[in-house]
N, C-alpha and C. Protein backbone atom coordinates (compact mmCIF):
# COMPACT_ATOMS: atom_id res chain seq x y z
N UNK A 1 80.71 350.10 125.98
CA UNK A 1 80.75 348.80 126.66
C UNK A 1 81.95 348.74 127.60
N UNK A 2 81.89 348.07 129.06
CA UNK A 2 82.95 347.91 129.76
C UNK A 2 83.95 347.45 128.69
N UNK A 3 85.65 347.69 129.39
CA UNK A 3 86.53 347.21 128.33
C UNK A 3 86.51 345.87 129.21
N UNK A 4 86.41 345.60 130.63
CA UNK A 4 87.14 344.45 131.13
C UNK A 4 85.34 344.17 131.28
N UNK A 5 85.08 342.75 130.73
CA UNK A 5 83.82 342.52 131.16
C UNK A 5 83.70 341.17 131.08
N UNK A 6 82.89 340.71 131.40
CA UNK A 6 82.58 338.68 131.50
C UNK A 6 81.59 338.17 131.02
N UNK A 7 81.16 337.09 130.73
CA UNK A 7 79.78 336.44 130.21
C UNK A 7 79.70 334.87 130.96
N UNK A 8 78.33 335.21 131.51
CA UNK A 8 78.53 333.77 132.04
C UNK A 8 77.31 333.11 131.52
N UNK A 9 77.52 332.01 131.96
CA UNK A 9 76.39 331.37 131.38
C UNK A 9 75.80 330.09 132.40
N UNK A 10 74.72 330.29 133.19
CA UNK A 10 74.32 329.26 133.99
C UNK A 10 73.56 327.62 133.60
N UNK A 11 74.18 326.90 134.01
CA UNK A 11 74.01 325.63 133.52
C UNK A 11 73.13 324.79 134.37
N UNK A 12 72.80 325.03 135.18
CA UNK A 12 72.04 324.40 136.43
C UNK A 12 70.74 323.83 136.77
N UNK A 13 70.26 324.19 135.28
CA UNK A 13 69.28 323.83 135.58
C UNK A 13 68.23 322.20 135.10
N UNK A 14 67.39 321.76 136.28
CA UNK A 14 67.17 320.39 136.56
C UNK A 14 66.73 319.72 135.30
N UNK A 15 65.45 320.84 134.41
CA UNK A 15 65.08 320.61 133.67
C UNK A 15 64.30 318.64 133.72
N UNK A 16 63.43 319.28 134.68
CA UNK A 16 62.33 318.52 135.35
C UNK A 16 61.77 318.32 134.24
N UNK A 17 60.48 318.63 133.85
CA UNK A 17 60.01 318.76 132.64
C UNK A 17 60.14 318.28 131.28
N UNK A 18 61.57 318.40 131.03
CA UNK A 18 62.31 317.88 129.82
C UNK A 18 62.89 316.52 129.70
N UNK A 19 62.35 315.77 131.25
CA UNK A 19 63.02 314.37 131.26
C UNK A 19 64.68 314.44 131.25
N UNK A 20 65.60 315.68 131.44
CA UNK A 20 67.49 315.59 131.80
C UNK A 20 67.34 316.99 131.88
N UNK A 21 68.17 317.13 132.39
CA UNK A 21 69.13 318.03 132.59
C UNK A 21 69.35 319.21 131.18
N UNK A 22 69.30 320.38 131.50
CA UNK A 22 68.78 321.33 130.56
C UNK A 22 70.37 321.50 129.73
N UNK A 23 71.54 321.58 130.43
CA UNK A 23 72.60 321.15 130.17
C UNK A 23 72.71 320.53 129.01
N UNK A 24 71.96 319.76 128.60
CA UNK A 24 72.48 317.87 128.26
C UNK A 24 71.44 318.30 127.43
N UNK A 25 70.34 319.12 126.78
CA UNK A 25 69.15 319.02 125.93
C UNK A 25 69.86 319.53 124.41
N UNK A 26 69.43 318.87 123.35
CA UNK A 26 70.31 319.37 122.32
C UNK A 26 68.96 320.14 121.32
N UNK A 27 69.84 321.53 120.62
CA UNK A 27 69.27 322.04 119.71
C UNK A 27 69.80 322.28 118.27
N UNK A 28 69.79 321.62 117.52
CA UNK A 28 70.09 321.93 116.34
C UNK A 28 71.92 321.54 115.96
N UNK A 29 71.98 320.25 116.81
CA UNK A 29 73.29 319.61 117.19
C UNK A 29 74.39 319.63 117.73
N UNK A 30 73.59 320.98 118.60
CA UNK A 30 74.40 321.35 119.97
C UNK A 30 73.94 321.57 121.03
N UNK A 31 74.45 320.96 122.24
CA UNK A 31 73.65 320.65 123.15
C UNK A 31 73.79 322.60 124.09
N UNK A 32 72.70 322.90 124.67
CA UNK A 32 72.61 324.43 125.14
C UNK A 32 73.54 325.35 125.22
N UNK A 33 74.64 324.45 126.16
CA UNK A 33 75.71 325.39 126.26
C UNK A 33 76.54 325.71 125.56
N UNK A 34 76.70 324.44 124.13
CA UNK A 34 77.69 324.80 123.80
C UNK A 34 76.64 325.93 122.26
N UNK A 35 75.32 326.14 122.93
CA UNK A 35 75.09 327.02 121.29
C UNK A 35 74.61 328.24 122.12
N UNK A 36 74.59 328.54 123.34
CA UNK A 36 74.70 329.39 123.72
C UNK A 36 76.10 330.36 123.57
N UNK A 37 77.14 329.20 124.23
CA UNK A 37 78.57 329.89 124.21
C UNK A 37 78.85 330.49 122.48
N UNK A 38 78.46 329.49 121.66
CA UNK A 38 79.33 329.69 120.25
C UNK A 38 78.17 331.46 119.77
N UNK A 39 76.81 331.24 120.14
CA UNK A 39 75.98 332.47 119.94
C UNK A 39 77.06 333.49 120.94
N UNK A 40 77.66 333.55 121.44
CA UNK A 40 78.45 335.05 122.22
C UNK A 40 79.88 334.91 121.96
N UNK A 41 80.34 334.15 121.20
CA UNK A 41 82.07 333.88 120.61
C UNK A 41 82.12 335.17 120.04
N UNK A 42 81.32 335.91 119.67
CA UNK A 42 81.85 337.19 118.94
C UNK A 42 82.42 338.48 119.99
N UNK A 43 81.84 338.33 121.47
CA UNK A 43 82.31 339.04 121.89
C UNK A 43 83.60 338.82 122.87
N UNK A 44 84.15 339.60 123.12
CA UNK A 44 85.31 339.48 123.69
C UNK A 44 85.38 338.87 125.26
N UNK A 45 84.89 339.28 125.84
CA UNK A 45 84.81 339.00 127.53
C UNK A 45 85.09 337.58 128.02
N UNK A 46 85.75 337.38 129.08
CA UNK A 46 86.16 335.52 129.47
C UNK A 46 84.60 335.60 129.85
N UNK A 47 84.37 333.93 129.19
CA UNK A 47 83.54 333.31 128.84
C UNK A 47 83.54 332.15 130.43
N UNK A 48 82.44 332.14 131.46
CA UNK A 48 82.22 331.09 132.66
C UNK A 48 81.06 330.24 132.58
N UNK A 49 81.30 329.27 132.54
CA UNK A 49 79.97 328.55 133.40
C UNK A 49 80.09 327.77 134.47
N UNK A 50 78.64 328.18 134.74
CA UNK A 50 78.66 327.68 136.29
C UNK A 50 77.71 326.54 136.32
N UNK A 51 78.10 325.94 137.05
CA UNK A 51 77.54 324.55 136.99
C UNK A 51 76.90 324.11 138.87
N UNK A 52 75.83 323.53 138.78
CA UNK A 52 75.54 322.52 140.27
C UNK A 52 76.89 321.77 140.93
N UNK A 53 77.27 321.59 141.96
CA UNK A 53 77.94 320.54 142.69
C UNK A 53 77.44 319.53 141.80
N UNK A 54 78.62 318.83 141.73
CA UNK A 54 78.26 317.04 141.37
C UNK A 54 77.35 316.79 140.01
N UNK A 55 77.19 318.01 139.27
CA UNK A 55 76.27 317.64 138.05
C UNK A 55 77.67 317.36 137.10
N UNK A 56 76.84 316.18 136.25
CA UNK A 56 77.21 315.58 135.21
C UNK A 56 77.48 316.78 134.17
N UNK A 57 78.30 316.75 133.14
CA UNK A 57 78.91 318.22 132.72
C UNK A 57 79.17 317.89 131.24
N UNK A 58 78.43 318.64 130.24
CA UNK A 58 78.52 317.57 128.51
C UNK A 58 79.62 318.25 128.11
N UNK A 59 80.42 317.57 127.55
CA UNK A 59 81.41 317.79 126.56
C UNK A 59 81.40 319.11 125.71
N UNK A 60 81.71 319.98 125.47
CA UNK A 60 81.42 321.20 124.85
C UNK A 60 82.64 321.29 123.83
N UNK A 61 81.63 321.84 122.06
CA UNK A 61 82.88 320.89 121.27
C UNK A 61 82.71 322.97 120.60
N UNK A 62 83.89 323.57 121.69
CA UNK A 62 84.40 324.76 121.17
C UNK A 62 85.77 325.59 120.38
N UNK A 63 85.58 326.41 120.06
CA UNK A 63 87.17 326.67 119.74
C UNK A 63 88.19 326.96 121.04
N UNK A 64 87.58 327.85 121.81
CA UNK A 64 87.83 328.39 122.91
C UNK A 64 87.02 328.06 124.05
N UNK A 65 87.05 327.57 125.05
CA UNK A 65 86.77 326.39 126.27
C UNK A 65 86.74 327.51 127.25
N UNK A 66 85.40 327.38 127.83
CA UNK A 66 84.93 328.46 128.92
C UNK A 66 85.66 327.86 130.25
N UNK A 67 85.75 329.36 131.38
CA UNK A 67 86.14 328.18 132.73
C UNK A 67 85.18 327.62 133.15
N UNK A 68 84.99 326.51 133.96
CA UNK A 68 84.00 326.07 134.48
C UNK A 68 84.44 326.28 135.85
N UNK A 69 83.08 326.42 136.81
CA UNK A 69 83.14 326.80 138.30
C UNK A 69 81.76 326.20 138.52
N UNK A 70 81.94 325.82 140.23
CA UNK A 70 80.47 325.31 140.72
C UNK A 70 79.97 326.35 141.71
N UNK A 71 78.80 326.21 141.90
CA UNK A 71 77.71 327.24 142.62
C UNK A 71 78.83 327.02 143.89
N UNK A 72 79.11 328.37 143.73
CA UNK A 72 79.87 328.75 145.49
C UNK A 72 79.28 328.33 146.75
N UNK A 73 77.64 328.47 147.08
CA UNK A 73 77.05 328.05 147.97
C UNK A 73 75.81 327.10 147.69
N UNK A 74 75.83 325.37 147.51
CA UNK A 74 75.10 324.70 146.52
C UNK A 74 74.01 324.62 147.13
N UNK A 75 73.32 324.57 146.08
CA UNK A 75 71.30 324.10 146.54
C UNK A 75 70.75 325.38 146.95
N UNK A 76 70.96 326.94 146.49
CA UNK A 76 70.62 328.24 147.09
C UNK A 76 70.06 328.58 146.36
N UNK A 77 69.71 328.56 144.82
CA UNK A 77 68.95 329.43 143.88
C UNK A 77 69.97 329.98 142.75
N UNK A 78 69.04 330.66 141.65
CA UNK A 78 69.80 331.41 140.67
C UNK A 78 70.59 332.36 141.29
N UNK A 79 70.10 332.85 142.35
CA UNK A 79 71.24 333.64 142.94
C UNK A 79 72.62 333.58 143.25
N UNK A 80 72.96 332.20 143.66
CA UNK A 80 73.97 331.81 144.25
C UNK A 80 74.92 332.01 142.48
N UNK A 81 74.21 331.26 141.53
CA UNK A 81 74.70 331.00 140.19
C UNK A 81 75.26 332.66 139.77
N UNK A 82 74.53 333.68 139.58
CA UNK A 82 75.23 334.42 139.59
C UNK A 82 76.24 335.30 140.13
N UNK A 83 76.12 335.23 141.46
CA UNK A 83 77.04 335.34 142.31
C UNK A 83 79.07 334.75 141.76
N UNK A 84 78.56 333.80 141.83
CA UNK A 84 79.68 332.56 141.72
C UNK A 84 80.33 332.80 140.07
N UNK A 85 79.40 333.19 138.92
CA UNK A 85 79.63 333.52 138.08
C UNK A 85 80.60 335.00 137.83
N UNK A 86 79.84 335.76 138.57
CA UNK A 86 80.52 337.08 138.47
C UNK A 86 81.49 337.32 139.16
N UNK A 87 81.61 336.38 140.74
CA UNK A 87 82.75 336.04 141.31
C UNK A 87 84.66 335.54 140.11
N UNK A 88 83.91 334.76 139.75
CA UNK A 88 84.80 333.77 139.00
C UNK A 88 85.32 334.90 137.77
N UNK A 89 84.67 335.39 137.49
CA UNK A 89 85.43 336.35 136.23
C UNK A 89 86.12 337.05 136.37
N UNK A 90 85.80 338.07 137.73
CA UNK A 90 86.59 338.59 138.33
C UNK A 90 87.27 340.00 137.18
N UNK A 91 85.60 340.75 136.55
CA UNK A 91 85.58 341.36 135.59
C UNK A 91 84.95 342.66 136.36
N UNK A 92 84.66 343.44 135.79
CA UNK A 92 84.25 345.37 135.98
C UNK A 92 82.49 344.46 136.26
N UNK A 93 81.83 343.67 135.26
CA UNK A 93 80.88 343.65 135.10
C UNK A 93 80.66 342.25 133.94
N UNK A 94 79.66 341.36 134.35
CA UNK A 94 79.26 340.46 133.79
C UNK A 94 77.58 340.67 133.00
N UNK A 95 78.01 339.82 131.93
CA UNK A 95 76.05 339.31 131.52
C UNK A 95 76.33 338.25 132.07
N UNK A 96 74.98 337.78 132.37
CA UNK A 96 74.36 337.01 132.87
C UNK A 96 73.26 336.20 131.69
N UNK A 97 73.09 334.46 132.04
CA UNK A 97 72.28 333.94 130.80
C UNK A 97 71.98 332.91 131.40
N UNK A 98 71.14 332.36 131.00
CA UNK A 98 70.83 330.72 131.35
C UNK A 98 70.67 330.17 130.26
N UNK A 99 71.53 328.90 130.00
CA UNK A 99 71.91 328.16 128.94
C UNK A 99 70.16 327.61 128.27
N UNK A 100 69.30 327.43 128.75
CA UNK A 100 67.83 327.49 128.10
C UNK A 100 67.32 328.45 127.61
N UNK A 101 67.95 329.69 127.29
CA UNK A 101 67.67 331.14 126.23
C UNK A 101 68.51 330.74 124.98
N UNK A 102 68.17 330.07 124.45
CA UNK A 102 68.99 329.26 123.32
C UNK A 102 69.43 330.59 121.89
N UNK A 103 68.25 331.91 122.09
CA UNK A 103 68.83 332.54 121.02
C UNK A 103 69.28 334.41 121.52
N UNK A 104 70.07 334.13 122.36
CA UNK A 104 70.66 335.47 123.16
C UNK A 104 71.53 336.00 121.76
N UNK A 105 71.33 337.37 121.69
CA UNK A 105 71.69 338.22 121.08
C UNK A 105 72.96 339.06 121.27
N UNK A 106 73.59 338.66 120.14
CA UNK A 106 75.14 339.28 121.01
C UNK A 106 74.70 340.95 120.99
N UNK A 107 74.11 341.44 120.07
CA UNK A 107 74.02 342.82 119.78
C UNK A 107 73.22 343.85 120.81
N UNK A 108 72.44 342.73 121.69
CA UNK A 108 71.06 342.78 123.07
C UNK A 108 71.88 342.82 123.66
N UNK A 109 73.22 341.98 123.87
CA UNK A 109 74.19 342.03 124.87
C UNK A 109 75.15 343.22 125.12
N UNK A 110 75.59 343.84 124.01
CA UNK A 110 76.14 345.39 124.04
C UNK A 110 75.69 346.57 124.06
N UNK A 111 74.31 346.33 123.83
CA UNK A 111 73.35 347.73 124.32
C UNK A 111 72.98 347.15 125.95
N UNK A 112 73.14 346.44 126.21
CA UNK A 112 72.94 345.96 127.98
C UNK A 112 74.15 346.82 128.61
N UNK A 113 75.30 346.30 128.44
CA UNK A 113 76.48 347.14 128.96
C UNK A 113 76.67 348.35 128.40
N UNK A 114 76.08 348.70 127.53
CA UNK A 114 76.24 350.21 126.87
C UNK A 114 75.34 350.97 128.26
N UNK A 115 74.55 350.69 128.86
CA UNK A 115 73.68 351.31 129.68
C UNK A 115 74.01 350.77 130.76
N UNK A 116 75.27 350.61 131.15
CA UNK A 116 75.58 350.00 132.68
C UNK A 116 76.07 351.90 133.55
N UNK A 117 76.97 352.08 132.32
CA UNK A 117 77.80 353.20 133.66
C UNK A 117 76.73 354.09 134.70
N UNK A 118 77.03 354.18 135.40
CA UNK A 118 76.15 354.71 136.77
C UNK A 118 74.68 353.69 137.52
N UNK A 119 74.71 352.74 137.44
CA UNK A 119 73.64 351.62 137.63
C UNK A 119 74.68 350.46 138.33
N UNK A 120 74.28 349.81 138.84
CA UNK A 120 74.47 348.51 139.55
C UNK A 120 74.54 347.17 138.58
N UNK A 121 73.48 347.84 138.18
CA UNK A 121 72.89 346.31 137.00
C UNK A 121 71.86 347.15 136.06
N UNK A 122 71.85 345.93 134.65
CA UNK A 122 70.66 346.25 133.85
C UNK A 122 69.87 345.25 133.53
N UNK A 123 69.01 345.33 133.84
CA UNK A 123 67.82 344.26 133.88
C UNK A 123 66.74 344.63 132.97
N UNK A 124 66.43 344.26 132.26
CA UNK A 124 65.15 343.81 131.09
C UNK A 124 64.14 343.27 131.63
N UNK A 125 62.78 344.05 131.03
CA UNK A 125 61.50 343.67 131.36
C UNK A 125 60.73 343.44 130.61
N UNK A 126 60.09 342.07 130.55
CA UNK A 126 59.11 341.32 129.68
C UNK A 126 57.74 341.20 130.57
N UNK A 127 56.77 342.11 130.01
CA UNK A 127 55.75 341.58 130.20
C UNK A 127 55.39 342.29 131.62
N UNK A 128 56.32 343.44 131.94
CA UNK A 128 56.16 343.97 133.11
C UNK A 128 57.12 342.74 134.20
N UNK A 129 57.40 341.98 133.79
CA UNK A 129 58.16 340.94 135.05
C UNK A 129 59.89 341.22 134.82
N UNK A 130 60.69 340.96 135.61
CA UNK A 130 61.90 341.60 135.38
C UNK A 130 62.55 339.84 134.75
N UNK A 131 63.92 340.17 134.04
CA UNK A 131 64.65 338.73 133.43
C UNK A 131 66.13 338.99 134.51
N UNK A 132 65.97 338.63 135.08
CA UNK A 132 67.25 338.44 136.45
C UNK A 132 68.38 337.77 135.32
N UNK A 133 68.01 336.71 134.30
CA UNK A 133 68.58 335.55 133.54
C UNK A 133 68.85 335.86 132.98
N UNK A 134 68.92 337.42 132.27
CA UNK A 134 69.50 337.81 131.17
C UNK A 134 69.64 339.54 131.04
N UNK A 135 70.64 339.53 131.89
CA UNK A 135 70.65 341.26 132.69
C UNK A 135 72.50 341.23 132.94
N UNK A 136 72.79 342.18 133.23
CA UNK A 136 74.28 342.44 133.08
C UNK A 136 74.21 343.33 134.46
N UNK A 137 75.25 342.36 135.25
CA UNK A 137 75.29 342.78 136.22
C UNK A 137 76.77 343.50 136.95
N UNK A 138 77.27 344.68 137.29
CA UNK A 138 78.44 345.30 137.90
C UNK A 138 79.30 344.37 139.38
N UNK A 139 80.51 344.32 139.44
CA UNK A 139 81.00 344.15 140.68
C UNK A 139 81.22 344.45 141.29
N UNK A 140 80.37 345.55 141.95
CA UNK A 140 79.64 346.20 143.02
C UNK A 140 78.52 345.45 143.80
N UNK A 141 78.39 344.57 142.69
CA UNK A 141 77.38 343.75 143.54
C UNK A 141 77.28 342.85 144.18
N UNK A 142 78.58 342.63 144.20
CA UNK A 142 79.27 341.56 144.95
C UNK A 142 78.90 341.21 146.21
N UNK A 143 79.35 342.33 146.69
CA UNK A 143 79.50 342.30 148.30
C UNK A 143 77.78 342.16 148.96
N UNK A 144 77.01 342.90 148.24
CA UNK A 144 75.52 342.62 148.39
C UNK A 144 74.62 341.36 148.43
N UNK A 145 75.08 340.97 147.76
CA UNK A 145 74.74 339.66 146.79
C UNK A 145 75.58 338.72 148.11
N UNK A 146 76.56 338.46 148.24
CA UNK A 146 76.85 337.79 149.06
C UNK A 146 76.29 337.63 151.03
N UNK A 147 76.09 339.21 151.03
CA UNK A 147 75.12 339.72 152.33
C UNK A 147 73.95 338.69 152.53
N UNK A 148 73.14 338.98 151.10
CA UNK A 148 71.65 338.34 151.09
C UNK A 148 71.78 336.55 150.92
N UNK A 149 72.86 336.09 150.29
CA UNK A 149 73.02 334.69 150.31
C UNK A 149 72.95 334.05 151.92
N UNK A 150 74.33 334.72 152.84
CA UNK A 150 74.64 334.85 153.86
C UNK A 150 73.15 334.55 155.04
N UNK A 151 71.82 335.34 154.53
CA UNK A 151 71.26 335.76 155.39
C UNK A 151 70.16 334.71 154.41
N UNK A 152 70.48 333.90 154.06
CA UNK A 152 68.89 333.10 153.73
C UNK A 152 68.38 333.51 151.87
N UNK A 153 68.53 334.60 151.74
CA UNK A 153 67.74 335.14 150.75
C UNK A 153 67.98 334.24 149.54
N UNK A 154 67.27 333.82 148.47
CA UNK A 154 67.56 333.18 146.88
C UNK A 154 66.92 334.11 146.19
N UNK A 155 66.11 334.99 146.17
CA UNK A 155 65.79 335.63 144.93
C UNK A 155 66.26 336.44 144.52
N UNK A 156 66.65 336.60 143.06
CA UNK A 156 67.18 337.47 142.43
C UNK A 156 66.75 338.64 142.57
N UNK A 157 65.43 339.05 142.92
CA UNK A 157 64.91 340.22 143.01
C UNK A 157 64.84 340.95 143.99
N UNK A 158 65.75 340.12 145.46
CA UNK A 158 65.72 340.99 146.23
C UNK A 158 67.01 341.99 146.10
N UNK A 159 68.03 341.27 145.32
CA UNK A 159 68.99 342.39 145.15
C UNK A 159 68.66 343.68 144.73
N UNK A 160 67.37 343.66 143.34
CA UNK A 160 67.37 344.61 143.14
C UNK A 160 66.65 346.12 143.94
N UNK A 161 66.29 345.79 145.03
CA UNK A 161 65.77 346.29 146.17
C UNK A 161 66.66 347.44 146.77
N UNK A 162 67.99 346.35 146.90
CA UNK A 162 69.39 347.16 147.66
C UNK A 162 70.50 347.52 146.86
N UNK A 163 70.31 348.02 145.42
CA UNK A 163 71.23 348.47 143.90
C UNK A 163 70.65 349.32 143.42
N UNK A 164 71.43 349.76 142.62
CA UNK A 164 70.37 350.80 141.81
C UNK A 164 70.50 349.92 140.77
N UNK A 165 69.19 349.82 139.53
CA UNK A 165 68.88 349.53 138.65
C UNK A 165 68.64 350.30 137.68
N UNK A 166 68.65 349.88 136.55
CA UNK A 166 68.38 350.08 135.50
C UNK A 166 67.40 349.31 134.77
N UNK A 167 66.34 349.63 134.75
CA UNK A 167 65.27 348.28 133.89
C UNK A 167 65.08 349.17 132.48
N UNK A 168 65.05 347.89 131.71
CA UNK A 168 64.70 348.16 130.07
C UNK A 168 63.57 347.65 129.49
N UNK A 169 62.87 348.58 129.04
CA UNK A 169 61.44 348.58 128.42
C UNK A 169 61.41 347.79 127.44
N UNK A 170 60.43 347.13 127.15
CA UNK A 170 60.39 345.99 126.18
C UNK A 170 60.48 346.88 124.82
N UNK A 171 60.13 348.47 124.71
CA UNK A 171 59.97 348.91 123.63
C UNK A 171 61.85 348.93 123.27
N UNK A 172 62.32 349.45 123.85
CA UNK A 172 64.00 349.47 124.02
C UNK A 172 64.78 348.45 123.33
N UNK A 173 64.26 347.22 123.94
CA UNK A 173 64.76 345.79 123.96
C UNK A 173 64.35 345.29 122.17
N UNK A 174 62.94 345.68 121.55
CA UNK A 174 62.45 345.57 120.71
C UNK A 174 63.26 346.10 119.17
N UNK A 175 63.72 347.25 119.76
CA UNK A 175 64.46 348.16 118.52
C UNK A 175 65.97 347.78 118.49
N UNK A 176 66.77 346.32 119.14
CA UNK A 176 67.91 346.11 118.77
C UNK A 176 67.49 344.30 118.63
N UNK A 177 66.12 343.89 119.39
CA UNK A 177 66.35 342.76 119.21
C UNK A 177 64.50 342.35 118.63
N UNK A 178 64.61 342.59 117.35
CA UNK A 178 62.98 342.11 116.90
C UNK A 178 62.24 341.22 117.15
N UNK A 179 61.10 341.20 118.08
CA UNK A 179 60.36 339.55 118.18
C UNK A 179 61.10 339.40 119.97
N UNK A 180 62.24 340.02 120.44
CA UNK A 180 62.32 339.84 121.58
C UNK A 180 62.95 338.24 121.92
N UNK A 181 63.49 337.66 120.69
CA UNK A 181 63.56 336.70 120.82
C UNK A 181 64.40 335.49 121.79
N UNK A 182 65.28 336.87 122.29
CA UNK A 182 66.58 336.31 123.30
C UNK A 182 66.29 335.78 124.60
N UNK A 183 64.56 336.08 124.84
CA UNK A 183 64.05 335.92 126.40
C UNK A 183 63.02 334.51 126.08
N UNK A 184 63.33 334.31 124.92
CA UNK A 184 62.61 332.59 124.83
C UNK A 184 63.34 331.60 125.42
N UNK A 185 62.75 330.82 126.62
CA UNK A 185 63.56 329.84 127.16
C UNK A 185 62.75 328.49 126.98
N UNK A 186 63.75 327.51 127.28
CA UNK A 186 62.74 326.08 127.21
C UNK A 186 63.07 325.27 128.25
N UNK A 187 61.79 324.96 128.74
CA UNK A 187 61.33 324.51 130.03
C UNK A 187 60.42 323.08 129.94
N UNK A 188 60.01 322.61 128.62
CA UNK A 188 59.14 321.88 128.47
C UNK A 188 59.38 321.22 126.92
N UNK A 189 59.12 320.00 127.09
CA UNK A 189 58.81 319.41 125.31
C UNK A 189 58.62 320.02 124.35
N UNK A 190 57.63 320.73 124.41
CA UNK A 190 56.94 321.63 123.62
C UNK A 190 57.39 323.17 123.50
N UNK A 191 57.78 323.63 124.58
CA UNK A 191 59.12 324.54 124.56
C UNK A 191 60.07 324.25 123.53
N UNK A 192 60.79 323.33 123.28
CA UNK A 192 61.69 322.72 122.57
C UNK A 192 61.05 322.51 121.31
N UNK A 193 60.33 321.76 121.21
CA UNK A 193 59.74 321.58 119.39
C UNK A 193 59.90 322.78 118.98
N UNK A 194 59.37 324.71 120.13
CA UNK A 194 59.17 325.46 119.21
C UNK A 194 60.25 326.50 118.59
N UNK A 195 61.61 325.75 119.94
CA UNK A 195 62.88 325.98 119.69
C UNK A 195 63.41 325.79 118.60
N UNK A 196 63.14 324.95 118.12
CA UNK A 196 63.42 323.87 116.74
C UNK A 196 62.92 324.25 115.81
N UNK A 197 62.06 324.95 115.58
CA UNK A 197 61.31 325.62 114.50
C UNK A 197 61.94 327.32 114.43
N UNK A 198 62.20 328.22 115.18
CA UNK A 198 62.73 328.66 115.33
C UNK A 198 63.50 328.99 115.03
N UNK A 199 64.38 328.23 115.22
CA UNK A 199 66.09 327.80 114.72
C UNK A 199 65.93 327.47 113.27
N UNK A 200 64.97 326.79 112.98
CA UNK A 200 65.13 326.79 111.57
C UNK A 200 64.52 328.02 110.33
N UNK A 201 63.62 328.68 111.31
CA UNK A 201 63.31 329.56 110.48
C UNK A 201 64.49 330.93 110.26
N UNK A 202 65.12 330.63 111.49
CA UNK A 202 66.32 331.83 111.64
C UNK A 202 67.25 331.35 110.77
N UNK A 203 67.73 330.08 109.99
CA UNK A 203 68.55 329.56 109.73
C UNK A 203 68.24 329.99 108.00
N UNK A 204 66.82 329.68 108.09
CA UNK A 204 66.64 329.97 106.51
C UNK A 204 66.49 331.57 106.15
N UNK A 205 66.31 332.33 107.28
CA UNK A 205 66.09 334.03 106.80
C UNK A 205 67.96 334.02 106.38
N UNK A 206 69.07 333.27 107.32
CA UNK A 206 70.71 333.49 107.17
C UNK A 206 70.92 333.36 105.68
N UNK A 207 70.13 332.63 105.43
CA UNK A 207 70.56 331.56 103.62
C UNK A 207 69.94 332.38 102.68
N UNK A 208 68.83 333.07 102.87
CA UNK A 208 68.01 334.27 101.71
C UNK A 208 69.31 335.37 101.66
């Protein structure tokens, strides 16, 4: 694993669907970010989130208090979010997360950077589609990433066009993280109920 490395965690999102702000949605009596952040307290790396211009920002009840930073260039896409993230850490190499993956795997997270040296980035594939949202990305990519902002671009996937990559097979992803469960996000009501169930079934395998 990089020794100097970062974790960020994107907060931004509108969470249309959910009636607030994905930020502000609570699971299991913590609202995303702060059970995202406390799920990666085990690892070492400064801890960022990045937040919208002007969004309302919940209280996060941690031991250790992430920096907060806003989207460097606002209203641009997930792109801009990681950008600004990996900017701000100002590390060898960041993960990358969006605070609606409520059960990220710290252990998914060190076989990610275990497979960084010689790659740009490592990106995970579900379903044949790539997770931009939960990929560990080098600061090398900086300067790229900022090119394509510069010039219009928001998708995450066009970076991977102009980097070298690394993509990880779901079989890969499977043998450190069972059920795959770190790429469940919630986007919807019902998303959430099955968050909640979830959480509790993970809670009761902790207690056996």
């Amino acid at each position: 694993m990089k020794k100097n490395y970062g974790l960020v965690i994107l907060a931004g999102g509108k969470g249309s669907r959910l009636g607030r702000e994905k930020a502000w949605v609570s699971l299991n009596g913590q609202n995303l970010v702060e059970r995202v952040a406390s799920r990666l307290r085990c690892l070492d790396g400064k801890l960022v989130v990045v937040y919208a211009p002007l969004q309302k920002k919940p209280s996060l009840d941690l031991d250790i208090q992430p920096q907060i930073v806003v989207d460097v260039y606002p209203g641009k896409g997930p792109l801009v979010g990681i950008y600004s993230g990996l900017k701000a850490c100002k590390a060898d190499a960041v993960f990358v997360t969006a605070c609606d993956m409520p059960f990220v795997n710290p252990e998914l997270v060190r076989f990610l950077f275990d497979l960084l040296p010689g790659y740009d980035a490592v990106v995970p594939l579900q379903n044949g589609l790539t997770e931009p949202l939960h990929a560990v990305y080098s600061s090398s990519c900086l300067s790229v990433m900022e090119e394509l902002i510069e010039s219009g671009e928001r998708k995450v996937e066009s970076l991977f066009d102009v980097i070298k990559v690394r993509y990880v097979e779901k079989d890969e992803l499977e043998a450190v993280d069972k059920g795959c469960f770190s790429f469940f996000n919630i986007n919807t009501r019902k998303d959430l109920k099955k968050a909640e169930a979830i959480a509790a079934q993970q809670t009761k395998c902790q207690q056996v």
